[in-house]
C-alpha atoms as a PDB file:
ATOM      1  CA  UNK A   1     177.371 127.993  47.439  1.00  0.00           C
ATOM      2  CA  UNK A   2     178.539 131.105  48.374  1.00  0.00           C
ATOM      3  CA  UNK A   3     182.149 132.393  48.213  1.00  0.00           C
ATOM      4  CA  UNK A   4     182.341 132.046  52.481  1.00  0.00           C
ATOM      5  CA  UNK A   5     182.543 128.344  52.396  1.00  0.00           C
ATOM      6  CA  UNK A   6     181.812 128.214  56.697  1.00  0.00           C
ATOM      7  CA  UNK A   7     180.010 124.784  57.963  1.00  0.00           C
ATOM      8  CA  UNK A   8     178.483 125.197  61.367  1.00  0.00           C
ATOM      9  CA  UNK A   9     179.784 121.536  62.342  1.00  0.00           C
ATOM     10  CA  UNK A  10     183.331 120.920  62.622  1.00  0.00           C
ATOM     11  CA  UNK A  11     185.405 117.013  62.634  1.00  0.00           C
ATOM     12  CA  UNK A  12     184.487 114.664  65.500  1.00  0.00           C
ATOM     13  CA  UNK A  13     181.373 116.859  66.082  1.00  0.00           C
ATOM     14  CA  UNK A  14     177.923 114.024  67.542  1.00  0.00           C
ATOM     15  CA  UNK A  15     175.373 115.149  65.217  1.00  0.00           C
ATOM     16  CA  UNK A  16     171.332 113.736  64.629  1.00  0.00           C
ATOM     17  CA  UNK A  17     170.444 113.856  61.000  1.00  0.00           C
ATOM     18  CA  UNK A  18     167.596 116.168  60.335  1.00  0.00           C
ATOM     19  CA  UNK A  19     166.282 115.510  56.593  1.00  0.00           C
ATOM     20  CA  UNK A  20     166.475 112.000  54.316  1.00  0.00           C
ATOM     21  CA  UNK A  21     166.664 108.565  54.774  1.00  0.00           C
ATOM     22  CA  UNK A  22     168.633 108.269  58.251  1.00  0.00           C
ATOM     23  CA  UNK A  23     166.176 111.370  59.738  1.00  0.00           C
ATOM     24  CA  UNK A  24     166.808 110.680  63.276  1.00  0.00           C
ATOM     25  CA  UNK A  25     169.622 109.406  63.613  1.00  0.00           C
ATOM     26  CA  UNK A  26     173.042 110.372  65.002  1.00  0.00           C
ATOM     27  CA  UNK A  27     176.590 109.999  64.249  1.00  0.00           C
ATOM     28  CA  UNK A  28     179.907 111.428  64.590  1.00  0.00           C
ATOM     29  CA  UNK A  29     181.488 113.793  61.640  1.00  0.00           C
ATOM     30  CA  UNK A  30     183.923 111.825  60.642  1.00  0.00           C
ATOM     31  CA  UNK A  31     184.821 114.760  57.149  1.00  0.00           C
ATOM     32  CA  UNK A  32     183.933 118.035  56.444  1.00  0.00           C
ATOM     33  CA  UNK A  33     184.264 119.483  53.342  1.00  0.00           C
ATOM     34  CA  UNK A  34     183.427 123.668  53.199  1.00  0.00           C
ATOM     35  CA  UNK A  35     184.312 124.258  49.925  1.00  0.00           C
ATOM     36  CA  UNK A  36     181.460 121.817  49.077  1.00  0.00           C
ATOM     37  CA  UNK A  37     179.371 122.355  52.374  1.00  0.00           C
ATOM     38  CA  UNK A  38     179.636 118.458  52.928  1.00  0.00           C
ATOM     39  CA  UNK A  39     180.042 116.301  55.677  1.00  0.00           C
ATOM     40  CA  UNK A  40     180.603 112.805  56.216  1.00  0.00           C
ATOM     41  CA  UNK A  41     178.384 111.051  59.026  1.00  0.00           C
ATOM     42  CA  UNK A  42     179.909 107.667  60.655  1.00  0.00           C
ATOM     43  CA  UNK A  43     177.671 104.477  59.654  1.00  0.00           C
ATOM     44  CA  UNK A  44     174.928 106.749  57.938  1.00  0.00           C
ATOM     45  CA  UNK A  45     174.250 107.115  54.392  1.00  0.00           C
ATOM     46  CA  UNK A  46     175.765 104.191  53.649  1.00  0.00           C
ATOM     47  CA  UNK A  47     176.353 103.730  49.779  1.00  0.00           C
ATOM     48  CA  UNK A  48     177.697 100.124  47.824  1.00  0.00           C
ATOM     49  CA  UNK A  49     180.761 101.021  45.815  1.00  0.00           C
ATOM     50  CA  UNK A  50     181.623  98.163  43.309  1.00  0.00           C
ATOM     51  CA  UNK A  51     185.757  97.839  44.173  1.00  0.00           C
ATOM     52  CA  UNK A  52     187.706  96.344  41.235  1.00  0.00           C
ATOM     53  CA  UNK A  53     190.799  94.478  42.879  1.00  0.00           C
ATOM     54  CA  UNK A  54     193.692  97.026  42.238  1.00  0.00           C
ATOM     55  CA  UNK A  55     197.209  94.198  43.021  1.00  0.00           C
ATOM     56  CA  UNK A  56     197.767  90.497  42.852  1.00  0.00           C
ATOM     57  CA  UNK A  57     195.667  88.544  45.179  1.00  0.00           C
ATOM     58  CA  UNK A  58     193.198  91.599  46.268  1.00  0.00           C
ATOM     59  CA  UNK A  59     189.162  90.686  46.846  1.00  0.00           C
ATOM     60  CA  UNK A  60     187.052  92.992  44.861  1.00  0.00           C
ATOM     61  CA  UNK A  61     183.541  93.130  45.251  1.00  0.00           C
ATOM     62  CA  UNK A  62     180.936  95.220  46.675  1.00  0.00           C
ATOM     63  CA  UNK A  63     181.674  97.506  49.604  1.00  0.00           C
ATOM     64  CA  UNK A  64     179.892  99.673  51.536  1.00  0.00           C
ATOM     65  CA  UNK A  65     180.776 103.045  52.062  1.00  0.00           C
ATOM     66  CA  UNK A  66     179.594 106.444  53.474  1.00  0.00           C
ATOM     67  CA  UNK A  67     178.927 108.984  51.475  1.00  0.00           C
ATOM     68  CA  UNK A  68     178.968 112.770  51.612  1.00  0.00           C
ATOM     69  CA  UNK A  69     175.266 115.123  52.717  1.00  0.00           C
ATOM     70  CA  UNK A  70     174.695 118.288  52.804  1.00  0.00           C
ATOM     71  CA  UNK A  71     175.990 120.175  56.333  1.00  0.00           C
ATOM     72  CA  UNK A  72     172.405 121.289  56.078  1.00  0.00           C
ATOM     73  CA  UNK A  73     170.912 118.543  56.653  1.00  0.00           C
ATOM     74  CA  UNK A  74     172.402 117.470  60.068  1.00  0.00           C
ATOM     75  CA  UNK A  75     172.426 119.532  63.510  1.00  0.00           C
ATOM     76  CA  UNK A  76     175.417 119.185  66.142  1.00  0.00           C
ATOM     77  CA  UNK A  77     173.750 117.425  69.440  1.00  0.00           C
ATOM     78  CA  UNK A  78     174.941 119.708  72.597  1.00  0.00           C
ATOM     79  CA  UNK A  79     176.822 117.091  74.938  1.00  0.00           C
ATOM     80  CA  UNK A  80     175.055 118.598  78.069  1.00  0.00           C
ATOM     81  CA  UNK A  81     171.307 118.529  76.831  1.00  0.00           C
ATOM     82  CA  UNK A  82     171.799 115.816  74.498  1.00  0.00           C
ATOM     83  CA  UNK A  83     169.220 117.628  72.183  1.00  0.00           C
ATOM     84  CA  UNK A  84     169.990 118.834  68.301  1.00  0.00           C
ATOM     85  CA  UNK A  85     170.748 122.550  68.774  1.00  0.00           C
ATOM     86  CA  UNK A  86     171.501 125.113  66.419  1.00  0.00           C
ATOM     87  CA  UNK A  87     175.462 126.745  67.264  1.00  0.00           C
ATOM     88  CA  UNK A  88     176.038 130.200  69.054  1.00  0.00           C
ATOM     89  CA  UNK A  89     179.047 131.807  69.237  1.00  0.00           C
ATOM     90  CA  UNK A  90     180.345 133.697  72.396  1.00  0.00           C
ATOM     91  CA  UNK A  91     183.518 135.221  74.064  1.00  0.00           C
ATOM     92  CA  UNK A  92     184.731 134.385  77.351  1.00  0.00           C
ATOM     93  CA  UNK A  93     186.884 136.460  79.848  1.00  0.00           C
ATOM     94  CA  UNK A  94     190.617 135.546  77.898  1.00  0.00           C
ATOM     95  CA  UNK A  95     188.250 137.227  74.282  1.00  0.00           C
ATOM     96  CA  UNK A  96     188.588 133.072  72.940  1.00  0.00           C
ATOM     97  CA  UNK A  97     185.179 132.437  70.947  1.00  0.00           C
ATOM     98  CA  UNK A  98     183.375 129.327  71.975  1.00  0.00           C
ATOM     99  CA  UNK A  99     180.826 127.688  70.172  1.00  0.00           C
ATOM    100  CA  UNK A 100     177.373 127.372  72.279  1.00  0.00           C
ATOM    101  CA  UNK A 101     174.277 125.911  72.319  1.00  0.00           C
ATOM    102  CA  UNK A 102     171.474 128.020  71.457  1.00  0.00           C
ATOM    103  CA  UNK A 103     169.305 125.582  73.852  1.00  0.00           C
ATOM    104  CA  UNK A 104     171.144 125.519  77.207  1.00  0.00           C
ATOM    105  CA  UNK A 105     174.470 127.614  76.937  1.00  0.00           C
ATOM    106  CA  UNK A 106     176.705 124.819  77.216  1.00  0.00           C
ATOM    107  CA  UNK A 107     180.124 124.880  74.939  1.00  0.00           C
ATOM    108  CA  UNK A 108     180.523 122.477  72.264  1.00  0.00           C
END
C-alpha cells in the first residue's frame, strides 16, 4: 500500500460486503487497521482457530473467529437510503467535514 494509509470506513461503520464469500452481506466494522488497509466485519469471514488451553482447567479446542479483508472489498451502507454508497466528503456552515453519501447526500 501506499505511504497514506486512509480507509474510507471508519469503527462501528454498517457495511455490505462487495467481493468473496459473504458478497452480500452486511455487518458492522468492528477493527480497522490503515496501516494494513484491513477491516474486521462482525459475524463475516468467519475463520476456525485451533486454541491450545493457555492455564489450569481452560477448554481448548476449535473456535471460530473473524478474520481481517481488505477495506476494498466492503462499502459503508448510508443509514438514510440503506443502499452501499461510495463516501463524499463536505463542509458545513461551522467549516467541520462530514462524510456523505455519494447516493442521497445524507451524513454518515
Amino acid at each position: 500500500m501506499n505511504d497514506k494509509s486512509k480507509v474510507h470506513v471508519k469503527t462501528g461503520d454498517t457495511v455490505q460486503i462487495i467481493s468473496g464469500r459473504d458478497k452480500g452481506k452486511q455487518g458492522k466494522v468492528l477493527a480497522v487497521s490503515p496501516k494494513e488497509g484491513k477491516v474486521i466485519v462482525e459475524g463475516r469471514a468467519m475463520v476456525s482457530k485451533h486454541v491450545k488451553p493457555r492455564r489450569q482447567g481452560e477448554q481448548g479446542g476449535i473456535v471460530k473467529a473473524e478474520s481481517a479483508m481488505y477495506a476494498s472489498k466492503v462499502m459503508p451502507v448510508c443509514p438514510k437510503c440503506q443502499k452501499p454508497t461510495r463516501v463524499g466528503h463536505s463542509t458545513d456552515k461551522n467549516g467541520e467535514k462530514a462524510r456523505v453519501c455519494k447516493k442521497c447526500g445524507a451524513t454518515l
